[in-house]
N, C-alpha and C. Protein backbone atom coordinates (compact mmCIF):
# COMPACT_ATOMS: atom_id res chain seq x y z
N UNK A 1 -71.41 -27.96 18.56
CA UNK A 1 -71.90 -29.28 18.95
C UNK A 1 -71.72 -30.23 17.75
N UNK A 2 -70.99 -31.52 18.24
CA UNK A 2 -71.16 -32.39 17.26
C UNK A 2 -71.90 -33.21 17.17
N UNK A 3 -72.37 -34.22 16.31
CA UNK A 3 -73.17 -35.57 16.10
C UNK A 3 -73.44 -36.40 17.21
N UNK A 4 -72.38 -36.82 17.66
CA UNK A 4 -72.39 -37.63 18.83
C UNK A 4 -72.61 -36.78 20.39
N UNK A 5 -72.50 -35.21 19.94
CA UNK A 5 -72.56 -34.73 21.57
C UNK A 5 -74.49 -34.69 21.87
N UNK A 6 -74.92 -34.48 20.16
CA UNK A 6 -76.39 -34.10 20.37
C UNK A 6 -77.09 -35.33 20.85
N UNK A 7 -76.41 -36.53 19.94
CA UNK A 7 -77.49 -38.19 19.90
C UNK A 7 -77.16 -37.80 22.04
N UNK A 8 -75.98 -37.79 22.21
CA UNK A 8 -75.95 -38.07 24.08
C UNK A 8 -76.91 -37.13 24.85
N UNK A 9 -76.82 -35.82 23.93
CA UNK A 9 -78.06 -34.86 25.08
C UNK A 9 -79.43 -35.57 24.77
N UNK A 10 -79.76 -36.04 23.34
CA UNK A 10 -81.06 -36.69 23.47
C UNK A 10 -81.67 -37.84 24.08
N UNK A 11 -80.19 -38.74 24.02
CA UNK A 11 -80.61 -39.35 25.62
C UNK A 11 -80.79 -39.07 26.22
N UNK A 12 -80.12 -38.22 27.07
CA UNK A 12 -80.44 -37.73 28.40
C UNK A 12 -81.78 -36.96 28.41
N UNK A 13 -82.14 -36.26 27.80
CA UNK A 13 -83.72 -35.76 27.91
C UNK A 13 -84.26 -36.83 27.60
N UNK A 14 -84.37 -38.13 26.87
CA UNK A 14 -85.44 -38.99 26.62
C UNK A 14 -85.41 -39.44 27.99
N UNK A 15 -84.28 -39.54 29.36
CA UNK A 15 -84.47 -40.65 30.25
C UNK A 15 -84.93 -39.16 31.29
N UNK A 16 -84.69 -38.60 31.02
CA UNK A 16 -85.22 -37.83 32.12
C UNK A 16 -86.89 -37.68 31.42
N UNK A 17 -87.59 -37.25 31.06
CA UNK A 17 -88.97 -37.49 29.87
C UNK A 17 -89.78 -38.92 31.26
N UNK A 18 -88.53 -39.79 30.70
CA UNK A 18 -89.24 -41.07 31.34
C UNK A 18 -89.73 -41.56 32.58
N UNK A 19 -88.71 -40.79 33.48
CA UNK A 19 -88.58 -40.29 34.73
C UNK A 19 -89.74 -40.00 34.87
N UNK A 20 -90.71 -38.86 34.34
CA UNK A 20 -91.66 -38.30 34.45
C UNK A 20 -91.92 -37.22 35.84
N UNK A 21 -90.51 -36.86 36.21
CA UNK A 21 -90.29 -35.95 37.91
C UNK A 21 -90.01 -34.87 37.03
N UNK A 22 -90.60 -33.92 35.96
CA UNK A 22 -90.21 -32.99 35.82
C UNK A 22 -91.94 -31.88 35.41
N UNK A 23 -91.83 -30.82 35.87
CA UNK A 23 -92.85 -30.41 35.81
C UNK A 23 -93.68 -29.33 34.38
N UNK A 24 -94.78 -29.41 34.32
CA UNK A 24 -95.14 -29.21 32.82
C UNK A 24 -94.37 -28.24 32.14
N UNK A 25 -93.64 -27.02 32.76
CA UNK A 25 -92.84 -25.73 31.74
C UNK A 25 -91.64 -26.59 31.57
N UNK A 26 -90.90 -27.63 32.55
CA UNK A 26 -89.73 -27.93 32.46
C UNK A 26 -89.84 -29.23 30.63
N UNK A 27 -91.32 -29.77 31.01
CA UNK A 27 -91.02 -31.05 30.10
C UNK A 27 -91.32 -30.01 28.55
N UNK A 28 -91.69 -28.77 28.37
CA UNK A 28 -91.61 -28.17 27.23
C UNK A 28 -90.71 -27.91 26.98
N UNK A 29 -89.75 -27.31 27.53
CA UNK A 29 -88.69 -27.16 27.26
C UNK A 29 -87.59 -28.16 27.05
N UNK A 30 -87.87 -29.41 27.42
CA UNK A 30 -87.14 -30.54 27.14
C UNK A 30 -87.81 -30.65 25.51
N UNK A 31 -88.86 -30.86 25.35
CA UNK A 31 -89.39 -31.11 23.84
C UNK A 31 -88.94 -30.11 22.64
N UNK A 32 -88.86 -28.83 23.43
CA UNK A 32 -88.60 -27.84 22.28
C UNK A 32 -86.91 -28.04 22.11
N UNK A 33 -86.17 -28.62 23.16
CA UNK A 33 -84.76 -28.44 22.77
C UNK A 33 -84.14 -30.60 22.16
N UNK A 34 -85.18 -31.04 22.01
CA UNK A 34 -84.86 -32.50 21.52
C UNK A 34 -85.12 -32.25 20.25
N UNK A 35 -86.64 -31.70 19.84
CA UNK A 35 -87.22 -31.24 18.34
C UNK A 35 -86.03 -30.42 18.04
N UNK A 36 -85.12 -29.59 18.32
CA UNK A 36 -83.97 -28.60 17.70
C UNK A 36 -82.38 -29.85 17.57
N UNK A 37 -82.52 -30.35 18.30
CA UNK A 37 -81.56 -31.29 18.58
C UNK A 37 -81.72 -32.81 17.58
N UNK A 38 -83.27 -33.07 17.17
CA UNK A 38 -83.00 -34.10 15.68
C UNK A 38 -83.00 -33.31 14.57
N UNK A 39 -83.72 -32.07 14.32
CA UNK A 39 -82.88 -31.41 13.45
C UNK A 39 -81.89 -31.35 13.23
N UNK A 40 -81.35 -30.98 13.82
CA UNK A 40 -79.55 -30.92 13.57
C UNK A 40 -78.85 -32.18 13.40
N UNK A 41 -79.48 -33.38 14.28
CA UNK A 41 -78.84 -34.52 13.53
C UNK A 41 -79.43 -34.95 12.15
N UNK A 42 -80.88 -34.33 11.60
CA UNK A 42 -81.28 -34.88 10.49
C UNK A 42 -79.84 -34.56 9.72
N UNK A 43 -80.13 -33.03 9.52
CA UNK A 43 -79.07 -32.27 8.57
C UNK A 43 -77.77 -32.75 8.74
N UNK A 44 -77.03 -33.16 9.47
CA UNK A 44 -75.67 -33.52 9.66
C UNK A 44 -75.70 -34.68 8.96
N UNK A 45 -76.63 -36.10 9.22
CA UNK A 45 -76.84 -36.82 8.36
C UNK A 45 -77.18 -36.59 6.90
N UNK A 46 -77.57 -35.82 6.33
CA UNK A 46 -78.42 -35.59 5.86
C UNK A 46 -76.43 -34.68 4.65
N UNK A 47 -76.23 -33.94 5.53
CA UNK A 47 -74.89 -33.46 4.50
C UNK A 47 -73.57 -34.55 4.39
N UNK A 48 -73.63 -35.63 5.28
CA UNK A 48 -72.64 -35.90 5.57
C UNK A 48 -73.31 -37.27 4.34
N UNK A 49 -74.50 -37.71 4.13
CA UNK A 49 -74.52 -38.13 3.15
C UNK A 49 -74.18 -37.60 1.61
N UNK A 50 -74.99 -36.64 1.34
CA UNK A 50 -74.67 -36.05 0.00
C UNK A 50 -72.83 -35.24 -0.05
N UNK A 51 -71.89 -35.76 1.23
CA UNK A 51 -70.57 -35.44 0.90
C UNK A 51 -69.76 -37.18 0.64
N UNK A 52 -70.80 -38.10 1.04
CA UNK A 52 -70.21 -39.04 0.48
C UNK A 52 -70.46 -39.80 -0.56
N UNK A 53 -71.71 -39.38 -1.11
CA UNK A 53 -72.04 -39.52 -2.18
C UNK A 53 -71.60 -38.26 -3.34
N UNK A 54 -70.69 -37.70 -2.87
CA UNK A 54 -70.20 -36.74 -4.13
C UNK A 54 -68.28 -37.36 -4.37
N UNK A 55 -67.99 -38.09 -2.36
CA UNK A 55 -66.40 -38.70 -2.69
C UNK A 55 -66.59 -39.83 -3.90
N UNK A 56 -67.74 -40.57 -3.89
CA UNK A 56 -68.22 -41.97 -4.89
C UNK A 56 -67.86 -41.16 -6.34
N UNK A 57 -68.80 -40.53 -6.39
CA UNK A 57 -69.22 -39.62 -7.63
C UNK A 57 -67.41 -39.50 -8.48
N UNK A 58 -67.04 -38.42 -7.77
CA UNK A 58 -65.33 -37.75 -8.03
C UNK A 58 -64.37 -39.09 -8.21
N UNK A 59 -65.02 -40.30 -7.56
CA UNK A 59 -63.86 -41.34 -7.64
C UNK A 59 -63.56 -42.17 -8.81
């Protein structure tokens, strides 16, 4: 999964969330897989900074 495939699944669970037609095991499992899903964009941000702050660095 890339950057942009996760930000699109977290839309889609935030509009379904909003919806509010989903029932209490289903909306946990939407929470537990959005909470795994900004993780992964923290860190991607998060490396993709300290790799462009090392191209600055080397330049």
């Amino acid at each position: 999964m890339n950057y942009q495939e996760a930000t699109d699944r977290l839309e889609l669970i935030l509009s379904q969330l909003e919806e509010g037609k989903k029932s209490v095991d289903e909306l946990s499992d939407l929470v537990k897989e959005a909470s795994e899903l900004v993780k992964f964009c923290k860190t991607k941000l998060k490396n993709t900074e300290e790799e462009i702050q090392k191209a600055f660095d080397e330049a």
